[in-house]
Protein backbone atom coordinates (compact mmCIF):
# COMPACT_ATOMS: atom_id res chain seq x y z
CA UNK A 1 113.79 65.67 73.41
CA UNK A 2 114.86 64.28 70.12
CA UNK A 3 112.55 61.41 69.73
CA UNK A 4 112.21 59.62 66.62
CA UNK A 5 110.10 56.37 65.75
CA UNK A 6 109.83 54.49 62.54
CA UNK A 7 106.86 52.45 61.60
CA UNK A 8 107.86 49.21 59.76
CA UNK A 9 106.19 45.92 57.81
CA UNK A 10 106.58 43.28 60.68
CA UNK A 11 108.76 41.10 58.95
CA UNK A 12 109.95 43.55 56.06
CA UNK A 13 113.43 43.89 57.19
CA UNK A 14 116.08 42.36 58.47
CA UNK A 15 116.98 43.04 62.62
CA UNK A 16 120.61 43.54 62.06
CA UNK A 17 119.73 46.26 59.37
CA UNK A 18 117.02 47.60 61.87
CA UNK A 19 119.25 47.71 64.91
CA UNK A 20 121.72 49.64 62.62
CA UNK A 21 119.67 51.95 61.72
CA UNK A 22 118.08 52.77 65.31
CA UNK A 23 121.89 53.13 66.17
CA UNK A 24 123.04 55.75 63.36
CA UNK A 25 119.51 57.30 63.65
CA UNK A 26 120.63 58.10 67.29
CA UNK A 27 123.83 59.49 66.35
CA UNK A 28 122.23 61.97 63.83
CA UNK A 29 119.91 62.87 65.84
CA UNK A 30 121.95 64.59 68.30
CA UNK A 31 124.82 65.52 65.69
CA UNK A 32 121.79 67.52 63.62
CA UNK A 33 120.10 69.45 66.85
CA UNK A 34 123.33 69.39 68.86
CA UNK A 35 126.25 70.33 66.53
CA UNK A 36 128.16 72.40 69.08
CA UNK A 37 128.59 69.79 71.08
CA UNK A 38 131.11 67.14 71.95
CA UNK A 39 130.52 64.63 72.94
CA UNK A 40 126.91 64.58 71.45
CA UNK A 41 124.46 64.48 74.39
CA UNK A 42 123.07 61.36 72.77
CA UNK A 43 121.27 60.28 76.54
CA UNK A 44 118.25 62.69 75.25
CA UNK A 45 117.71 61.00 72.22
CA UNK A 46 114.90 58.00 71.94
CA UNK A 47 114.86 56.12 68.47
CA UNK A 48 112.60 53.29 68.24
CA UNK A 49 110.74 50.94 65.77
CA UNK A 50 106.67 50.21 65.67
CA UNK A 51 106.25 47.21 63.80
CA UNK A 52 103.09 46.07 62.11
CA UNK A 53 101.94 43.18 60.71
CA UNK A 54 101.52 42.87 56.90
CA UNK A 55 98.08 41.90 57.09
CA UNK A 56 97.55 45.30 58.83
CA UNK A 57 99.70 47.48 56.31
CA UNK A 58 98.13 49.07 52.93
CA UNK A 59 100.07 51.13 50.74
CA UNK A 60 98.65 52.58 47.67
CA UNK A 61 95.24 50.57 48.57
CA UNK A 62 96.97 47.47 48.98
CA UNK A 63 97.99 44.78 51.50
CA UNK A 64 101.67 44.15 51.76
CA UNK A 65 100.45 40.45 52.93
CA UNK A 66 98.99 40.63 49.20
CA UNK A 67 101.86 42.23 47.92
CA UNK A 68 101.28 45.63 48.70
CA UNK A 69 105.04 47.57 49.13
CA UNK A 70 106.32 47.70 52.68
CA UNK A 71 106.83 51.74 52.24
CA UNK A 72 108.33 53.21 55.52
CA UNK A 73 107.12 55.79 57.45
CA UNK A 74 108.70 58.09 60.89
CA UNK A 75 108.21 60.83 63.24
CA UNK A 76 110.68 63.05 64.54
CA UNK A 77 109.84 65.15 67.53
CA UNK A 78 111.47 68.66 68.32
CA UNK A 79 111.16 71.28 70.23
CA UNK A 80 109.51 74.31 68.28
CA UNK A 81 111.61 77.01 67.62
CA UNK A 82 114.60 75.42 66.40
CA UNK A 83 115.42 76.67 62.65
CA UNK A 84 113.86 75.30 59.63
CA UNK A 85 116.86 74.01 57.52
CA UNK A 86 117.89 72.10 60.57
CA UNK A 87 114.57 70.26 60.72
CA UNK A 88 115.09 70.19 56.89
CA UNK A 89 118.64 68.84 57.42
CA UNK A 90 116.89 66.58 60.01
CA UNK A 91 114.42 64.95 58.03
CA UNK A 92 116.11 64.99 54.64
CA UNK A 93 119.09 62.96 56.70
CA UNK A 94 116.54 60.41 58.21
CA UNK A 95 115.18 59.16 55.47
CA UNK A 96 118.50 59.19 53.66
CA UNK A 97 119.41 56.31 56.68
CA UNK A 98 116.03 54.65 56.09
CA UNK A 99 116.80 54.49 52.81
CA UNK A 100 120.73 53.13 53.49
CA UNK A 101 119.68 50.71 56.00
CA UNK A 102 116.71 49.05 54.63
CA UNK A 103 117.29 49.35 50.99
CA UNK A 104 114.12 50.67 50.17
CA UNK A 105 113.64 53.63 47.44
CA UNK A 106 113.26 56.91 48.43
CA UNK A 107 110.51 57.34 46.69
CA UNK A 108 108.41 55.27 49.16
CA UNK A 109 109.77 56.73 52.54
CA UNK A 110 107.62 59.37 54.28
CA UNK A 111 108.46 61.45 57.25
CA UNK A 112 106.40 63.67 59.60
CA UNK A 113 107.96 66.44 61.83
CA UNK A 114 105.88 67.05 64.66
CA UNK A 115 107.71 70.55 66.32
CA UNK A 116 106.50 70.30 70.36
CA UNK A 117 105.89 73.33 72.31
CA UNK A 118 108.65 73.48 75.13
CA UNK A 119 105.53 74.03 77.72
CA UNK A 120 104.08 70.82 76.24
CA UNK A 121 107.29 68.61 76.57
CA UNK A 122 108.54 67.26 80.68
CA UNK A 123 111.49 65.97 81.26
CA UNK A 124 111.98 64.66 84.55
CA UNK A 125 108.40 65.95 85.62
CA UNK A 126 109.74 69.60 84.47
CA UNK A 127 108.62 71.55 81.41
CA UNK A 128 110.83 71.79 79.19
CA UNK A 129 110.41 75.38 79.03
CA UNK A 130 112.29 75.53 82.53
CA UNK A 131 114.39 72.42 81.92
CA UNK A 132 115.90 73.67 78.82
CA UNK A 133 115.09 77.60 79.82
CA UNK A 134 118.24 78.62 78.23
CA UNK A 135 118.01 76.57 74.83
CA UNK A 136 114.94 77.52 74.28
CA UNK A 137 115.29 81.23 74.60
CA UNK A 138 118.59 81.64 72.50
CA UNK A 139 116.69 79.41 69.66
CA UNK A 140 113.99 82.12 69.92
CA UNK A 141 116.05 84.91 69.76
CA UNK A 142 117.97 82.63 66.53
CA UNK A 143 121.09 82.72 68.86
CA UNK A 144 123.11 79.12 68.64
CA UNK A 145 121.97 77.88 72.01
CA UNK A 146 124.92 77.01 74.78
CA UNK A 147 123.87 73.56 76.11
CA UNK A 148 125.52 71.78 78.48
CA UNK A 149 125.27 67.76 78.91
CA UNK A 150 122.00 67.32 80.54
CA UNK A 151 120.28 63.83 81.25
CA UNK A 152 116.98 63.99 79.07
């Protein structure tokens, strides 16, 4: 379910430096929630990019179209239960990338980690609560979870 998406300045930043970062956002994703694993199971992960225009975009009161600082901001989705310096790892590590790939200062990057019940999350039209049945019940017993390479 790892599902990440960044809010940017329409305009802000360059695509190249975007695309790279939706790529290596991808990859440690999956190498954060999935360590045991190889190859990464990087088909579950979704990283995309919500642009909006300057004219639409106030940070610290101001408009970036009046020179207001394009200051990033993302959401990670996970399932709950998974431990909290992971998530930690998780969202300490994304905005190191924002902060690599777009140049901006840390300082100005914030980050929300919204933790999904496994009831709440389908995958294929199936909970993820049976989906990912065993995941789910070796992260709440804080057992490393066995996970084989499953589409979603």
């Amino acid at each position: 379910m790892p599902i990440v998406q960044f809010h940017l300045v329409e305009t802000a930043h360059n695509a190249d430096a975007v695309a790279a970062l939706l790529k290596a956002a991808s990859h440690f994703y999956a190498a954060t929630l999935y360590p045991e694993l190889d190859p990464l199971p990087l088909e579950r992960v979704r990283a995309f990019v919500s642009e909006v225009p300057p004219h639409l975009w106030a940070t610290a009161g101001k408009l970036v179209s009046e020179g207001g600082l394009p200051a990033p901001y993302f959401t990670c989705l996970a399932l709950a239960g998974r431990p909290t310096e992971q998530l930690s790892r998780l969202m300490t590590g994304m905005t190191a990338l924002i902060v690599e790939h777009l140049g901006v200062e840390r300082s100005l990057v914030r980050g929300m980690l919204i933790p999904i019940d496994p009831a709440h999350w389908f995958i294929g039209g199936q909970s993820a609560s049976l989906a990912r049945k065993s995941e789910v019940e070796a992260r709440s017993r804080g057992q490393r979870a066995r996970v084989g390479k499953i589409n979603a």
